[in-house]
Every structure is written in C-alpha cells, then in structure tokens.
Protein backbone atom coordinates (compact mmCIF):
# COMPACT_ATOMS: atom_id res chain seq x y z
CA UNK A 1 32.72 -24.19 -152.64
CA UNK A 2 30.25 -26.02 -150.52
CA UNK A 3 30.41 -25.42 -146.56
CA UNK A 4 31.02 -28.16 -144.17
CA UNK A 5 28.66 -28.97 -141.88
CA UNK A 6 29.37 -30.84 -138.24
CA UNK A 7 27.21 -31.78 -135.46
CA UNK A 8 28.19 -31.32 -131.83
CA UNK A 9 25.89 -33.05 -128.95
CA UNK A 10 26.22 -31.46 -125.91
CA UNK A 11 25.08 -33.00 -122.47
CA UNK A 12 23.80 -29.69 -120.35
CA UNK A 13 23.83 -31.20 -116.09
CA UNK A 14 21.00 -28.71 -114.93
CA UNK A 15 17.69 -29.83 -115.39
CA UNK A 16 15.93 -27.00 -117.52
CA UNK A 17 12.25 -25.76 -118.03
CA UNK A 18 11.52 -25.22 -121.74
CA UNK A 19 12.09 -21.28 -121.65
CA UNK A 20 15.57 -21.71 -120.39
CA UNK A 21 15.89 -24.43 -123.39
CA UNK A 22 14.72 -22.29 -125.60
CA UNK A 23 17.03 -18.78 -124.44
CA UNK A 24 19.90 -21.57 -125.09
CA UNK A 25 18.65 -22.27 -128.20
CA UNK A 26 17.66 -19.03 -129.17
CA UNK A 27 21.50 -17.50 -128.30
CA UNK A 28 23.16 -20.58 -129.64
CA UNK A 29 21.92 -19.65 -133.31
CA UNK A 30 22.91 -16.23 -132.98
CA UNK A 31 26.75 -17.95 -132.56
CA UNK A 32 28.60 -17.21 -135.76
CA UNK A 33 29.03 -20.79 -137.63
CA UNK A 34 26.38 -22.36 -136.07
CA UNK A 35 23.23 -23.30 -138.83
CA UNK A 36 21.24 -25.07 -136.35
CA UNK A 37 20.59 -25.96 -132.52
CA UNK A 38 17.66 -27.86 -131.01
CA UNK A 39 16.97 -30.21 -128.02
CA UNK A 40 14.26 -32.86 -127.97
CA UNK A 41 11.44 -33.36 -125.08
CA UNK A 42 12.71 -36.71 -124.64
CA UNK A 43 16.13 -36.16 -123.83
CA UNK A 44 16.47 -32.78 -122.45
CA UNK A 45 20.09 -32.50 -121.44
CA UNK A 46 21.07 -33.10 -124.90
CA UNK A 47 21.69 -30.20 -127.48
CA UNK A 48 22.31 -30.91 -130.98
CA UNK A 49 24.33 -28.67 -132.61
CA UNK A 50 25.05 -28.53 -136.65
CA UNK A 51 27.66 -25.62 -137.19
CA UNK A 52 30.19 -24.99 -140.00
CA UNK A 53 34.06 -26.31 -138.39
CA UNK A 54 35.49 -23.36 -140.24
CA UNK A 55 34.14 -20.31 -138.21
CA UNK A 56 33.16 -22.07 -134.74
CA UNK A 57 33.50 -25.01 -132.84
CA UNK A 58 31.99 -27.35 -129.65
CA UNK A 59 34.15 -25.65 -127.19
CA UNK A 60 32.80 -21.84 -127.89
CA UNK A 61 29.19 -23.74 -127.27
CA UNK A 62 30.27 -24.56 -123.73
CA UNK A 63 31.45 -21.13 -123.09
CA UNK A 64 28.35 -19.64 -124.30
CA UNK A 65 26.35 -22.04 -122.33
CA UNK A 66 28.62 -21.52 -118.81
CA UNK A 67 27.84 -17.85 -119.39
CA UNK A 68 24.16 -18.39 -118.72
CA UNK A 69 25.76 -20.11 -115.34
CA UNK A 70 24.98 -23.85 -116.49
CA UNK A 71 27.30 -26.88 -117.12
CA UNK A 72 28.14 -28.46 -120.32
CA UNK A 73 30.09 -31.07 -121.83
CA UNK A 74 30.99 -32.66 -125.46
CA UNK A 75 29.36 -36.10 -125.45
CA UNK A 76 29.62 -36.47 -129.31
C-alpha cells in the first residue's frame, strides 16, 4: 500500500536568522509523519511541509513551532 503524501505551508510571524530556520527545520523532521520540511531564502516566513495525513497533521506543526516560543499559522 503506497503512503499518502500532503503538503502543509505554514506562515511563521517572527522574522528568523537562518540557524533558528534551520533548528525548525531540523525538529520538524524529527516529527513522526513528516518526510520533509524546508523554507526558501526568498520567502522566509513560509515552511513547506510534506508529511503522511495518516500519522500527523498541520496543527501538531504549529504546536511544535509555538514551543520554540514563535507564531504560526496554516496558509495552505
């Protein structure tokens, strides 16, 4: 049986420098479900996150992320 895959963008408020990007990052893989998370240069507040619906989903991001004492939101 294959595994469904679904994206989550996630719009982060605080402006971070690229080590706190990449400690997000970094923590949001280790999130069971989740097969990848990245963030471009060019739009910074945005995380894109590809995780399987079956074992996760966008809301346990935005925990994980208000744990580290930012804000986050769903945008897509």
């Amino acid at each position: 049986m294959a595994t469904q895959i679904a994206d989550a963008i996630l719009h982060i408020d605080e402006s971070l420098e690229n080590w706190q990007r990449d400690v997000l990052n970094d923590h949001m893989r280790l999130q069971d479900g989740v097969i990848s998370s990245g963030q471009n240069d060019n739009n910074p507040h945005l995380m894109i996150v590809q995780y399987d619906p079956g074992c996760t989903d966008p809301l346990n991001f935005i925990h994980m992320i208000q744990r580290h004492g930012y804000h986050a939101a769903r945008v897509g």
